[in-house]
Protein backbone atom coordinates (compact mmCIF):
# COMPACT_ATOMS: atom_id res chain seq x y z
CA UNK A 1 93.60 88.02 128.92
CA UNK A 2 93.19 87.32 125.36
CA UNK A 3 94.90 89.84 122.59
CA UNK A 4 92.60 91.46 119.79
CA UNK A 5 94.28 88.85 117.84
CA UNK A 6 93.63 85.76 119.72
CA UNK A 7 89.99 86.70 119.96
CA UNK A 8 89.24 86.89 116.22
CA UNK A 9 90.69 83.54 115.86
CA UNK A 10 88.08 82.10 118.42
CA UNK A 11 84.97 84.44 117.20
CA UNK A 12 83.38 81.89 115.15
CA UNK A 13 83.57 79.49 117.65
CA UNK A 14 82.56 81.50 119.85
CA UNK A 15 79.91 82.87 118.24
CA UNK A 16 78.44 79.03 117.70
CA UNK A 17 78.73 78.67 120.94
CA UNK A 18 81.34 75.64 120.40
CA UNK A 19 83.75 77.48 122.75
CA UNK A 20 84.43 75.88 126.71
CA UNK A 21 83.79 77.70 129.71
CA UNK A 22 87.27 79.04 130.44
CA UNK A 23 87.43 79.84 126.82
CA UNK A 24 83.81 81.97 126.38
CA UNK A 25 84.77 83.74 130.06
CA UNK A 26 87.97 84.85 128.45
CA UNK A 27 85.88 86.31 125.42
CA UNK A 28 83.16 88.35 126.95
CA UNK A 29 86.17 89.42 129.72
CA UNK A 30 88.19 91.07 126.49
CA UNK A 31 84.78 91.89 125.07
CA UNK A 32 84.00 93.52 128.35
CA UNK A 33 87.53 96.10 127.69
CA UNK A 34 87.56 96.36 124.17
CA UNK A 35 85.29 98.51 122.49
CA UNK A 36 86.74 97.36 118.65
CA UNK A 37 86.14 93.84 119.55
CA UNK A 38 83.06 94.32 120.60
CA UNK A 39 82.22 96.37 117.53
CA UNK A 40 83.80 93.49 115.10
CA UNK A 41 81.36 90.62 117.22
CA UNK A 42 78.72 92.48 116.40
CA UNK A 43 79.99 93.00 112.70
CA UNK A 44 79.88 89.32 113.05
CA UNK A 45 76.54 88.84 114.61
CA UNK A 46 74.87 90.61 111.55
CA UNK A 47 76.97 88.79 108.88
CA UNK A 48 75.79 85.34 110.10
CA UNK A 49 71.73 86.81 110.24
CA UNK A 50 71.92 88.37 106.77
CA UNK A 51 73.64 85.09 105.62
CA UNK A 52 70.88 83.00 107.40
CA UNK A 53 68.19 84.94 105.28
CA UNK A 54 69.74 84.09 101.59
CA UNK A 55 68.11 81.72 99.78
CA UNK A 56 69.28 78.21 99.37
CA UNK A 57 68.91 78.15 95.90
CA UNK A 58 71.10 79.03 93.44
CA UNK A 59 70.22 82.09 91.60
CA UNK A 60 70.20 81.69 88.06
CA UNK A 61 70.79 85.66 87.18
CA UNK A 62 73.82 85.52 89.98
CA UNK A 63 75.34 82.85 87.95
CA UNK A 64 75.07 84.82 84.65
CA UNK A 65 76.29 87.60 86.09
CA UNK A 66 79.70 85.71 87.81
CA UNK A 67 80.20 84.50 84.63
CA UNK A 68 79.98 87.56 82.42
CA UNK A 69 82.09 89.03 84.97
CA UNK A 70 85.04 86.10 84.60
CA UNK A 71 85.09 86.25 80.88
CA UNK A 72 85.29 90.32 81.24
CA UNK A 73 88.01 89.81 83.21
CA UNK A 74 89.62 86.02 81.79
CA UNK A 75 89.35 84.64 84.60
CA UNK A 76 86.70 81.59 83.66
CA UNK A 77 88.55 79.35 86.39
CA UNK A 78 86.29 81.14 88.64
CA UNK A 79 82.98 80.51 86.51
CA UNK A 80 80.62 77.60 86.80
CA UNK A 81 81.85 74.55 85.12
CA UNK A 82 80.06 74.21 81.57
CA UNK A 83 76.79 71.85 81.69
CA UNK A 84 76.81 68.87 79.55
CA UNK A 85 73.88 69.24 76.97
């Protein structure tokens, strides 16, 4: 049987469906005991929907806002890189 460990390293595959037989069985087995598994898969489940439902396009006010917040806190590595005019 799979540890709580073992399964979070195969709950994105399994969760694209990219896992083998033997491999999915042992998932929904653990799932079957494991009430905090089952709970984080689900966790998982909604992350991936909400994630689905973001736009695809960048968000202009997002980027202002990232980048206010790296100068705030000197960290600019993490902002956009400048545009060339």
């Amino acid at each position: 049987m799979l540890t709580c460990k073992q399964l979070v390293s195969h709950s994105s595959d399994y969760l694209d469906a990219q896992l083998p037989l033997r491999g999915r069985l042992a998932v929904r087995l653990h799932l079957a005991m494991c009430v905090h598994c089952r709970r984080f898969i689900r966790q998982m489940k909604l992350s991936q929907a909400v994630i689905r439902r973001l736009p695809d396009a960048a968000i202009p006010e997002l980027d202002a806002l990232v980048e206010k917040l790296a100068q705030a806190q000197d960290l600019s590595h993490l902002a956009s890189p400048a545009k060339p005019d």
